[in-house]
Structure formats: structure tokens, C-alpha cells
C-alpha atoms as a PDB file:
ATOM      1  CA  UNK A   1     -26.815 159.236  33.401  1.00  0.00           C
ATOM      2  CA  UNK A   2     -24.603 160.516  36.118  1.00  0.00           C
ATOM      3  CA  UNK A   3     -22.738 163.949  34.522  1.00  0.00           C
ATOM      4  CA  UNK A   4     -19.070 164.037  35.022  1.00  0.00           C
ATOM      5  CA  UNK A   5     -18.654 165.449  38.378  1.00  0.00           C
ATOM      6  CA  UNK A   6     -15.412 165.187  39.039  1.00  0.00           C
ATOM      7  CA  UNK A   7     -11.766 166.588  37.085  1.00  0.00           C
ATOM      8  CA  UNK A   8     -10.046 162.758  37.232  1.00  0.00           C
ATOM      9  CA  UNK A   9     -13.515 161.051  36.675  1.00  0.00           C
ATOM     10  CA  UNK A  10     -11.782 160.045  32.808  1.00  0.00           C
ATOM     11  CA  UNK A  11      -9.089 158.456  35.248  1.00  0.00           C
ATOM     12  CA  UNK A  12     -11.848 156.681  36.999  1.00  0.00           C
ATOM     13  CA  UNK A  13     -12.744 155.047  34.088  1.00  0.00           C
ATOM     14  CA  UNK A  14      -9.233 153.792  32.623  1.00  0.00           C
ATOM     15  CA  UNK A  15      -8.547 152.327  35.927  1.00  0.00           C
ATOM     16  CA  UNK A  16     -12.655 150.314  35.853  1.00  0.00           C
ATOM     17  CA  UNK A  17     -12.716 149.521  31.994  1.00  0.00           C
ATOM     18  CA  UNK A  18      -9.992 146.510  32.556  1.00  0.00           C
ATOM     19  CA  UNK A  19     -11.357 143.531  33.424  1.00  0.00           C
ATOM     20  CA  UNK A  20      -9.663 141.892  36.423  1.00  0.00           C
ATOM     21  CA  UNK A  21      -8.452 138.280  36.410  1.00  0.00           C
ATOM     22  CA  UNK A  22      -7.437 137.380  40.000  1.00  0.00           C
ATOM     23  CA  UNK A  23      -8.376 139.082  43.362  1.00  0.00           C
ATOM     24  CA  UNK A  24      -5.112 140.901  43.139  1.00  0.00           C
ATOM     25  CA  UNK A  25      -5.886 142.533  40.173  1.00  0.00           C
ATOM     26  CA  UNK A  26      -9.627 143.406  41.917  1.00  0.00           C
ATOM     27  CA  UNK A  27      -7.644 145.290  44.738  1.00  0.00           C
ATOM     28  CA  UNK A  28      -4.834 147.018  42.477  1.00  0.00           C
ATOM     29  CA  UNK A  29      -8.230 148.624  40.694  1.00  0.00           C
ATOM     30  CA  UNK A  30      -9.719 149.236  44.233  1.00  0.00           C
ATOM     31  CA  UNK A  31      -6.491 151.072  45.608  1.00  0.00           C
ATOM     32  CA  UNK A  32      -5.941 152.915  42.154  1.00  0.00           C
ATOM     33  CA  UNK A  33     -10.023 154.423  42.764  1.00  0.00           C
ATOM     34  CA  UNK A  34      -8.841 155.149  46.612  1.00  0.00           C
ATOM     35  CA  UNK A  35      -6.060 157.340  45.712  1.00  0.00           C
ATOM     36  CA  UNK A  36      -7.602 159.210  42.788  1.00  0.00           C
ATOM     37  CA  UNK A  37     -11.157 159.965  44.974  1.00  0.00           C
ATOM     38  CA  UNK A  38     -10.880 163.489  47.378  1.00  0.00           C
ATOM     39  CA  UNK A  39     -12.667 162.482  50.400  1.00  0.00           C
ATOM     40  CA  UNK A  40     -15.194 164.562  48.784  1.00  0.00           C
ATOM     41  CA  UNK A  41     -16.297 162.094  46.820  1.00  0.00           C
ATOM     42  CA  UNK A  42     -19.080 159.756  48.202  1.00  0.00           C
ATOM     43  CA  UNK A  43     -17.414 157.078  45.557  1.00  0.00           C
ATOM     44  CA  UNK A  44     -14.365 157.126  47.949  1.00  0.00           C
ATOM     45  CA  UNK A  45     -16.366 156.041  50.597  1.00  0.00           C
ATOM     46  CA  UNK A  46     -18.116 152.653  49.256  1.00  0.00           C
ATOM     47  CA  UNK A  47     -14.781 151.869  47.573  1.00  0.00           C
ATOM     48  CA  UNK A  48     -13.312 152.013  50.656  1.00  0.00           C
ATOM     49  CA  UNK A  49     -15.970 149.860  52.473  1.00  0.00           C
ATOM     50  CA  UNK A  50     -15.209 147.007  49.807  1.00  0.00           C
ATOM     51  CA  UNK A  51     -11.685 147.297  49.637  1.00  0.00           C
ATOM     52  CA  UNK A  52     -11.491 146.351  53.348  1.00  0.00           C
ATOM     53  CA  UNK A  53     -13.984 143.733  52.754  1.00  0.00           C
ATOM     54  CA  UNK A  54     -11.968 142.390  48.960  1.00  0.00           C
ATOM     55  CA  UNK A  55      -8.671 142.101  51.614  1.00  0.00           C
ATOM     56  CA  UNK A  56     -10.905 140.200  54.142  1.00  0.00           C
ATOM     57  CA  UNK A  57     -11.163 137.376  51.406  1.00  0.00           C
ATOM     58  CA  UNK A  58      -8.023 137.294  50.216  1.00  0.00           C
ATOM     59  CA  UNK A  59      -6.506 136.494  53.588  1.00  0.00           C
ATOM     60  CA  UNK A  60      -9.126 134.179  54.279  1.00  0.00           C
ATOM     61  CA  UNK A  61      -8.513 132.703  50.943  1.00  0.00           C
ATOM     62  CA  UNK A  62      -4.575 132.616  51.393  1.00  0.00           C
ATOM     63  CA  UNK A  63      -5.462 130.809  55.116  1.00  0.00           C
ATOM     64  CA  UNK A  64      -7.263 128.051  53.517  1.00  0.00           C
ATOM     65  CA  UNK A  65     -10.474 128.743  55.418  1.00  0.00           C
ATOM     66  CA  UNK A  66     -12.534 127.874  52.183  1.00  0.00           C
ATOM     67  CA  UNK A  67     -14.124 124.091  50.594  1.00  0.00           C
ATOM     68  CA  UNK A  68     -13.690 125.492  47.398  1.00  0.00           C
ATOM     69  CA  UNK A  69     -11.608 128.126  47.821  1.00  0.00           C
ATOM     70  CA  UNK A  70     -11.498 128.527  43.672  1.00  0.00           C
ATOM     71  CA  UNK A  71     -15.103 128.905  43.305  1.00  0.00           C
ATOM     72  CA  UNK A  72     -14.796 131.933  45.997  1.00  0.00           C
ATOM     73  CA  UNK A  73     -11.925 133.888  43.904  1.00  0.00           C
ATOM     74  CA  UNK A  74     -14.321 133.486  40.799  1.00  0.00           C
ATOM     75  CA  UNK A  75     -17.123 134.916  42.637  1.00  0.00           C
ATOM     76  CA  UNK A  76     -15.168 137.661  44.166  1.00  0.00           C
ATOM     77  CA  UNK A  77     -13.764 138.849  40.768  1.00  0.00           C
ATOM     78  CA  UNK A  78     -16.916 138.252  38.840  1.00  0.00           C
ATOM     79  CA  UNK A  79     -18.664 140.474  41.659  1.00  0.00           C
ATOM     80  CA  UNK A  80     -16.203 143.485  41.446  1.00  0.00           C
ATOM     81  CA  UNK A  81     -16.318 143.317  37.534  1.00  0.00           C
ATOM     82  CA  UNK A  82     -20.096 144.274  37.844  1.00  0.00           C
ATOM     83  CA  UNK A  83     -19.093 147.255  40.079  1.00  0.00           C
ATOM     84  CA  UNK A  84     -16.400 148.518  37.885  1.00  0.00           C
ATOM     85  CA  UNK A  85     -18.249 147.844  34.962  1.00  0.00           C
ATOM     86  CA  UNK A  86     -21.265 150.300  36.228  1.00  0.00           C
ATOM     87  CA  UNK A  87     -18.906 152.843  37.534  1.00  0.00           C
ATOM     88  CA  UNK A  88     -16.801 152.822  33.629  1.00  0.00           C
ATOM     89  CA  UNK A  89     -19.969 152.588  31.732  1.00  0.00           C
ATOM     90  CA  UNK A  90     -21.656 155.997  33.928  1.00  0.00           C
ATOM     91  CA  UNK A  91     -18.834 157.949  34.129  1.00  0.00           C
ATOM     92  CA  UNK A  92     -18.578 157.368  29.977  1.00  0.00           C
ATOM     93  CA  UNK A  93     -22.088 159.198  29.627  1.00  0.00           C
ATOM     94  CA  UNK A  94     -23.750 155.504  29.171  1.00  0.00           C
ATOM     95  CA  UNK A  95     -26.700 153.582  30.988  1.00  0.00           C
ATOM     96  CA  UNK A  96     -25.920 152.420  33.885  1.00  0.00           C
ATOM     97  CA  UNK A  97     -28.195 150.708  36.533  1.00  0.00           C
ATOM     98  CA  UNK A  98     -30.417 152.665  38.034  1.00  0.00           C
ATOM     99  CA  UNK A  99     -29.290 151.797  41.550  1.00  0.00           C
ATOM    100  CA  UNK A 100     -25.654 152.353  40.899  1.00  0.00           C
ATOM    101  CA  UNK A 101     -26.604 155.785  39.142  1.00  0.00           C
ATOM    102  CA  UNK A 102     -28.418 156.841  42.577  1.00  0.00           C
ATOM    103  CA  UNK A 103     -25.185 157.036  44.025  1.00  0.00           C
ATOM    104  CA  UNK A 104     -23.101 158.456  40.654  1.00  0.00           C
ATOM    105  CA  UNK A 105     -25.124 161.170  41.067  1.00  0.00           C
ATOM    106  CA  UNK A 106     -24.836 162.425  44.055  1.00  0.00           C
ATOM    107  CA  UNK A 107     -21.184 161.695  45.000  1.00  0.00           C
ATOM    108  CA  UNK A 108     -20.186 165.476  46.121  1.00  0.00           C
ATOM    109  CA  UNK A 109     -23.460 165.927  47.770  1.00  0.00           C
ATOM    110  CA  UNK A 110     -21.800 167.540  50.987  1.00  0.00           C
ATOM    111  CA  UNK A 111     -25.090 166.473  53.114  1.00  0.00           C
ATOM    112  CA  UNK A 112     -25.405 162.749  53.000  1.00  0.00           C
ATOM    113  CA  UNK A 113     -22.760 160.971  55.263  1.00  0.00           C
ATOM    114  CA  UNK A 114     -19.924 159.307  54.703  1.00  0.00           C
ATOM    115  CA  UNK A 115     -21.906 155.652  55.560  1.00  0.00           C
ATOM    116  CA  UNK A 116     -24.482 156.524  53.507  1.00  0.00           C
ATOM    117  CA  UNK A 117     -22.621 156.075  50.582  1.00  0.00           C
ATOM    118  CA  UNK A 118     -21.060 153.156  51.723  1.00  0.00           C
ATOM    119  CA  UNK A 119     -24.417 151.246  52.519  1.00  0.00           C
ATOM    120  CA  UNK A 120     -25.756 152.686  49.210  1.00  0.00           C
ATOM    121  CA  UNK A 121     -22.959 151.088  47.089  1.00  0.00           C
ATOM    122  CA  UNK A 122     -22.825 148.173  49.021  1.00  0.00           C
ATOM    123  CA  UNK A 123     -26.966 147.788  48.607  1.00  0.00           C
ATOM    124  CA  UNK A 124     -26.666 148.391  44.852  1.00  0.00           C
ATOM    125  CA  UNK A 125     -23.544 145.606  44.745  1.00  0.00           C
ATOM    126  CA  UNK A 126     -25.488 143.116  47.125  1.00  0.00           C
ATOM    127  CA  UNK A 127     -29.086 143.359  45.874  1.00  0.00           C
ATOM    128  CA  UNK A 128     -28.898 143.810  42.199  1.00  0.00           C
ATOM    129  CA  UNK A 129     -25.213 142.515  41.449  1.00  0.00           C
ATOM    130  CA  UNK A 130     -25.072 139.799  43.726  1.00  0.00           C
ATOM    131  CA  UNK A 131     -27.087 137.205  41.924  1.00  0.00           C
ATOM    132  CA  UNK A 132     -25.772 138.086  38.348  1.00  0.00           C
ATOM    133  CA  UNK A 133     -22.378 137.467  39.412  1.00  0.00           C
ATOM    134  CA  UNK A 134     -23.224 134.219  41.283  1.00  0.00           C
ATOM    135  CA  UNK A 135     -24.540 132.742  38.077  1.00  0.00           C
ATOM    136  CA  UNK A 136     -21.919 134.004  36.124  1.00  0.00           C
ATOM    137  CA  UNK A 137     -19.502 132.467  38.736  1.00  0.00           C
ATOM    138  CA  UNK A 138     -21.321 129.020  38.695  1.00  0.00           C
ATOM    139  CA  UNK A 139     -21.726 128.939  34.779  1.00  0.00           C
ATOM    140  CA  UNK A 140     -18.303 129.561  34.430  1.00  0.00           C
ATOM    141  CA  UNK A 141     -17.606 126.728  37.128  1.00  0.00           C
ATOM    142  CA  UNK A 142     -20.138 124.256  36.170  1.00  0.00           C
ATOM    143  CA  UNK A 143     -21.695 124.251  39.818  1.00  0.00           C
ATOM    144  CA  UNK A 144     -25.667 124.750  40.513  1.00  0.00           C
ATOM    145  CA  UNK A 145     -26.062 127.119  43.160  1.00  0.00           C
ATOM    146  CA  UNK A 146     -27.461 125.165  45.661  1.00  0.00           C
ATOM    147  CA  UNK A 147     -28.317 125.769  49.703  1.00  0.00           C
ATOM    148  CA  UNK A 148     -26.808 123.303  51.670  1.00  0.00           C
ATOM    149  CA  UNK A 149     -23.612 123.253  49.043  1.00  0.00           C
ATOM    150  CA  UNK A 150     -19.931 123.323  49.973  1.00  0.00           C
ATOM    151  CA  UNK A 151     -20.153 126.387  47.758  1.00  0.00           C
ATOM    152  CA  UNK A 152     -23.325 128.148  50.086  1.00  0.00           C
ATOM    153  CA  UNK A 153     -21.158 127.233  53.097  1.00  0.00           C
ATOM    154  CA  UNK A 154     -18.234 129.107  51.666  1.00  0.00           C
ATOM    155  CA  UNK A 155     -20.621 132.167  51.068  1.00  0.00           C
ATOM    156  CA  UNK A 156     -22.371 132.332  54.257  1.00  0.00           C
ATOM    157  CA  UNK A 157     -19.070 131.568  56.383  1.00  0.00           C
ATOM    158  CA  UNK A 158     -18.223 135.112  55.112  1.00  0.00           C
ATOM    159  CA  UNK A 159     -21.424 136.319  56.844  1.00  0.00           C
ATOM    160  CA  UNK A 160     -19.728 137.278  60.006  1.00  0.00           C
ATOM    161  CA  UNK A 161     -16.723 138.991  58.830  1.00  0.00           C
ATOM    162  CA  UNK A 162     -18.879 141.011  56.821  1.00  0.00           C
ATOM    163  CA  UNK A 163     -21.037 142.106  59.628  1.00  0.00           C
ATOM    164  CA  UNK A 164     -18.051 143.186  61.708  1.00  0.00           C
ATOM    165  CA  UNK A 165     -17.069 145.309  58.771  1.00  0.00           C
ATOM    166  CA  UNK A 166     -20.003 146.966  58.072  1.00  0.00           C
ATOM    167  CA  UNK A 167     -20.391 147.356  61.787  1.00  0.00           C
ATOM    168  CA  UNK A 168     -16.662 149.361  61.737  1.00  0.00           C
ATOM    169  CA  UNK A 169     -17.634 151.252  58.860  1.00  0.00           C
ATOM    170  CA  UNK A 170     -20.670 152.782  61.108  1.00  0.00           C
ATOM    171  CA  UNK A 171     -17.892 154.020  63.480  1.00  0.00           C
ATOM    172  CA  UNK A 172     -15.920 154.569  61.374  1.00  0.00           C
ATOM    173  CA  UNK A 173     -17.757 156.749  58.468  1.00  0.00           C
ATOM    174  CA  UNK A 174     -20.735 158.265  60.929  1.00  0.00           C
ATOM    175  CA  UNK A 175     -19.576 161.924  59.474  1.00  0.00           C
ATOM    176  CA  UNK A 176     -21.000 164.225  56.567  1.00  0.00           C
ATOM    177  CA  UNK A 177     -19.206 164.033  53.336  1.00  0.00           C
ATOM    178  CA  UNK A 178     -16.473 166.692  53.938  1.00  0.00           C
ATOM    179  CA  UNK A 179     -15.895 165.013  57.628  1.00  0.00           C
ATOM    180  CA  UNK A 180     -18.016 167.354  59.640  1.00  0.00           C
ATOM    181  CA  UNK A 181     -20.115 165.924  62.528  1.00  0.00           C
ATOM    182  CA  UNK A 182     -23.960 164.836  61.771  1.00  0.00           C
ATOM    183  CA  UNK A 183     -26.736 166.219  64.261  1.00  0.00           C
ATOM    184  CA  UNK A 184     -27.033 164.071  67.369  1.00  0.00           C
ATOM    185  CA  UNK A 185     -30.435 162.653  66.330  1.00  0.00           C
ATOM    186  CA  UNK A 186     -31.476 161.667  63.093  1.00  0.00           C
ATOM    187  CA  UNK A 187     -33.590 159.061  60.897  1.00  0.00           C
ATOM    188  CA  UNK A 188     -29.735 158.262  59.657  1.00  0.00           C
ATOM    189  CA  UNK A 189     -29.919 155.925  62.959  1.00  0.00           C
ATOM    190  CA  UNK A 190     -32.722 154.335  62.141  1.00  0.00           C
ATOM    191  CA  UNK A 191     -31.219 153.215  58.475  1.00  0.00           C
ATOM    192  CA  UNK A 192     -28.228 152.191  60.033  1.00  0.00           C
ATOM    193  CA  UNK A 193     -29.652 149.695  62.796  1.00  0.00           C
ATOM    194  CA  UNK A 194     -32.255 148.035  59.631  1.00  0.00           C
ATOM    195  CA  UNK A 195     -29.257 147.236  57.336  1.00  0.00           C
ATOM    196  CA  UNK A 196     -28.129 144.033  57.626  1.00  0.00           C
ATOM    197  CA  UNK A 197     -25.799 142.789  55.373  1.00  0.00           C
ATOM    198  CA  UNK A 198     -26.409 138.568  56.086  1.00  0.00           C
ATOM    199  CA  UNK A 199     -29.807 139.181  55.004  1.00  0.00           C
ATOM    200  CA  UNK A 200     -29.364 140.964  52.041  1.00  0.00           C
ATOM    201  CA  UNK A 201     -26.760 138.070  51.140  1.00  0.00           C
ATOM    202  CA  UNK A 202     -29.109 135.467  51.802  1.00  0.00           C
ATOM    203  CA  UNK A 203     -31.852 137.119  49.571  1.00  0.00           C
ATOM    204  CA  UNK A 204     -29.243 137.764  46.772  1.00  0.00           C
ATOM    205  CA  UNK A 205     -28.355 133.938  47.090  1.00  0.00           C
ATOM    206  CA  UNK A 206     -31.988 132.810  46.909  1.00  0.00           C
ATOM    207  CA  UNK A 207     -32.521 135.329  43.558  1.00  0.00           C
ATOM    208  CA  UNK A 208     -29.261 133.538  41.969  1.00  0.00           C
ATOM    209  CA  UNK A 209     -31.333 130.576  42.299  1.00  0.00           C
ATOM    210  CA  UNK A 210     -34.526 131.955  40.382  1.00  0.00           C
ATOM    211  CA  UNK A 211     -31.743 133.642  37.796  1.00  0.00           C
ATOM    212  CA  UNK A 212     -30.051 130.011  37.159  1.00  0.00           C
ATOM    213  CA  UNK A 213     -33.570 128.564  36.139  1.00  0.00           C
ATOM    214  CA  UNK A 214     -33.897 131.307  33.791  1.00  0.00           C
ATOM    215  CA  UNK A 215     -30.378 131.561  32.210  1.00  0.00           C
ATOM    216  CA  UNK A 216     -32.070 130.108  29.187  1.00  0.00           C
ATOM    217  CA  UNK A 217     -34.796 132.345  28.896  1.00  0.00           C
ATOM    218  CA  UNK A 218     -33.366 135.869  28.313  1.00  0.00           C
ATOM    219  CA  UNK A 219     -36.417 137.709  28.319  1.00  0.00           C
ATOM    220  CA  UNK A 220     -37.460 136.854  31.130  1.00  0.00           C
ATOM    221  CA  UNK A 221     -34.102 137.147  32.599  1.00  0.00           C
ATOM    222  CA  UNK A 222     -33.653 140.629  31.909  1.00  0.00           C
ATOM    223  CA  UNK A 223     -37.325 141.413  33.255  1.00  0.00           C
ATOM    224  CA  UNK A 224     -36.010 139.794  36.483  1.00  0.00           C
ATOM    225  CA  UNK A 225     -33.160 141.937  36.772  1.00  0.00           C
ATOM    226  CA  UNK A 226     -34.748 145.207  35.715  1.00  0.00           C
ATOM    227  CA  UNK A 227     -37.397 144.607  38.410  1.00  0.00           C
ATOM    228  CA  UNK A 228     -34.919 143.796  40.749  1.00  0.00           C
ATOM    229  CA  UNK A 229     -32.840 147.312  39.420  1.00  0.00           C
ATOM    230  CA  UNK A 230     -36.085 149.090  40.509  1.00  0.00           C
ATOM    231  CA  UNK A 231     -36.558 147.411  43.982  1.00  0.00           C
ATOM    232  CA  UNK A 232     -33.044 147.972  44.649  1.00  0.00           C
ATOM    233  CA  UNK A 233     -32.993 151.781  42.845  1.00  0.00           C
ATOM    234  CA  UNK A 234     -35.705 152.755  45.720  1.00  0.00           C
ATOM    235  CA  UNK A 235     -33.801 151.476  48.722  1.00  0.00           C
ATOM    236  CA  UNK A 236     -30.901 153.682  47.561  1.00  0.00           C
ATOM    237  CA  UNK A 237     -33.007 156.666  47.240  1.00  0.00           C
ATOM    238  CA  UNK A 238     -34.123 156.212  50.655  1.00  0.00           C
ATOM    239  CA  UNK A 239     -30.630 155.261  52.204  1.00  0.00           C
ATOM    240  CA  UNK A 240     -29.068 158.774  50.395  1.00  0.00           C
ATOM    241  CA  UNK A 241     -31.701 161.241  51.505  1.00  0.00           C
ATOM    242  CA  UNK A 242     -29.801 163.968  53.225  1.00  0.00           C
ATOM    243  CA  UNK A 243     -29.356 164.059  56.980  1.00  0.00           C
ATOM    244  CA  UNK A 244     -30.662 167.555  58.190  1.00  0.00           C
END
């Protein structure tokens, strides 16, 4: 369990514990974590990363650019529930996943860079969340997630503006925690140019499939998503290893 590491970490929680309704409620939570976090706080950083990404759907949304445009906001607020439910649950002194508590724990570790946090949170939210909330989303919709769906469309046509997000954040976040300047070399390039958010997407799509065929059988369900905890627990060790 990640130990209370920060003075407003009890505010942390009041502001994750509600569950949101509608993507505005999703980004009221969002800003409310932004301004409580010092930029101390890796936490800041990965919240930050998705809140730019949570306003990149909602204007899409508002445009129109969706099929099923209703489908999306269920996903979207289904998705964040499963981050703010891991961050209220940790921060309380209960189990959390194991991936999400990689990152708890290490939040004011001055050495690991700004983007590492980000990718770490957004590795935990796409590789182990992902697929829980798209079967949550599509039970609660009554729509099979399918490839080749108006649904799959809507998810992949977000692929892009992802990337050019993540590929900002690289920019934007390539600092140490407290803002000082990394070392010109490091194996922190390396990381960067393997992450690819599309593919982690896709992967987390094709698991929601396996998931849905096993909504019935709990056991075997919960196996499946304490395997994929693991998997996705040792990618975030290896994306927060310190940069010397």
C-alpha cells in the first residue's frame, strides 16, 4: 500500500471517492487533483497528461465527430472511475492494483522525470484499466465489443489525437520531478521512443474482447485481470527506474 506521502493526500481522496456521471464531472475531479498536487508530486504529472487528453474528447464529442458519440462519454467516465477509484482506495491505506501502486509510491521521488510518471499512469490506465472499463461500458450499453464496429471506429479515431498528446507531453514533461534538466543521454530515450500509445489501445481492445467472453465466469475473470495487473505492474517498474 502506498503510505500517505503527501499533507492534502485526505483531500485527494474526497475529491476521487465520488463517482462521476458525465465527462464534466470527470474533468471538475481532474482540475480539483491539478490544483491540490505541488509539482512535486509525480501524481500531478499523469493527471495532467489525462486531463489534456479527457478535454480532447469532450470537444470532439461536443463537434459531433463520433457514430455513437453516447457510447464514447460512457467509456470515458467508466475509464476515469477506475483511475480515481485506485488513487481513493491507496491513498485510504487499502489494496490497490499493483500497477497503480508503482506509481503511488514513488510520487515525490525527485529522480524519475516528469514523463515518467505520465507514461507510468497512463500504462497502468491503458493496460490494466482499459479493458475493464470497456466491458463495463458495453454491459451497461448492451453493445459486444466488436472490431470492425461503429463503436471500434469511434475508439481508434481517437488514436491520433492521442499520439500527438503523448508526443507534447515528451516536450513538454522531459524534466526531473522538481523541473531540473535530465542528463543529455539516458536509457529514459529509449523508453520514450518504445511507448506507443495506439498499440497499447489496440491490445487493451483485443483483452476487452477475451474479458466479455468471461463476464460470466468470475474466477476466471479475476485470474485474467490479476495476470494482466502483474504484466502491467512490471512495465511500470521499468518505465519509473530513476534517470541517473
Amino acid at each position: 500500500m502506498a503510505p500517505s506521502l503527501y499533507v492534502y493526500d485526505t483531500a485527494l481522496v474526497a475529491a476521487a471517492r465520488p463517482r462521476p456521471q458525465t465527462i464534466a464531472d470527470v474533468l471538475a475531479v481532474m482540475h480539483t487533483i491539478d490544483a491540490t498536487c505541488v509539482d512535486g508530486d509525480g501524481l500531478k504529472w499523469f493527471n495532467w497528461l489525462y486531463l489534456q487528453v479527457t478535454q480532447a474528447v469532450e470537444a470532439r464529442v461536443n463537434a459531433g465527430g463520433f457514430t455513437n458519440a453516447a457510447w464514447l462519454v460512457e467509456l470515458d467516465v467508466q475509464f476515469a472511475s477506475l483511475y480515481f477509484g485506485a488513487l481513493a482506495v491507496s491513498l485510504s491505506g487499502q489494496p490497490a492494483p499493483a500497477c497503480w501502486q508503482a506509481l503511488f509510491s514513488c510520487r515525490n521521488h525527485p529522480m524519475v522525470a516528469r514523463i515518467q510518471f505520465a507514461l507510468a499512469g497512463i500504462n497502468a490506465h491503458i493496460n490494466h484499466d482499459l479493458p475493464e472499463a470497456l466491458v463495463a461500458t458495453c454491459k451497461v450499453t448492451g453493445i459486444e465489443p466488436e472490431h470492425g464496429s461503429a463503436e471500434y471506429a469511434d475508439y481508434t479515431a481517437l488514436n491520433s489525437t492521442l499520439d500527438d498528446l503523448i508526443d507534447l507531453a515528451k516536450k513538454t514533461l522531459h524534466v526531473r520531478l522538481l523541473g531540473d534538466a535530465l542528463p543529455p543521454a539516458s536509457r529514459l530515450e529509449d523508453t520514450l521512443a518504445a511507448f506507443s500509445v495506439s498499440a497499447a489501445r489496440e491490445a487493451a481492445w483485443q483483452n476487452a474482447e477475451l474479458l466479455w467472453h468471461l463476464r460470466n465466469q468470475p474466477a476466471l475473470a479475476d485470474n485474467f485481470m490479476t495476470t494482466l495487473d502483474g504484466l502491467t505492474t512490471l512495465a511500470n517498474k521499468a518505465l519509473l527506474v530513476p534517470v541517473a
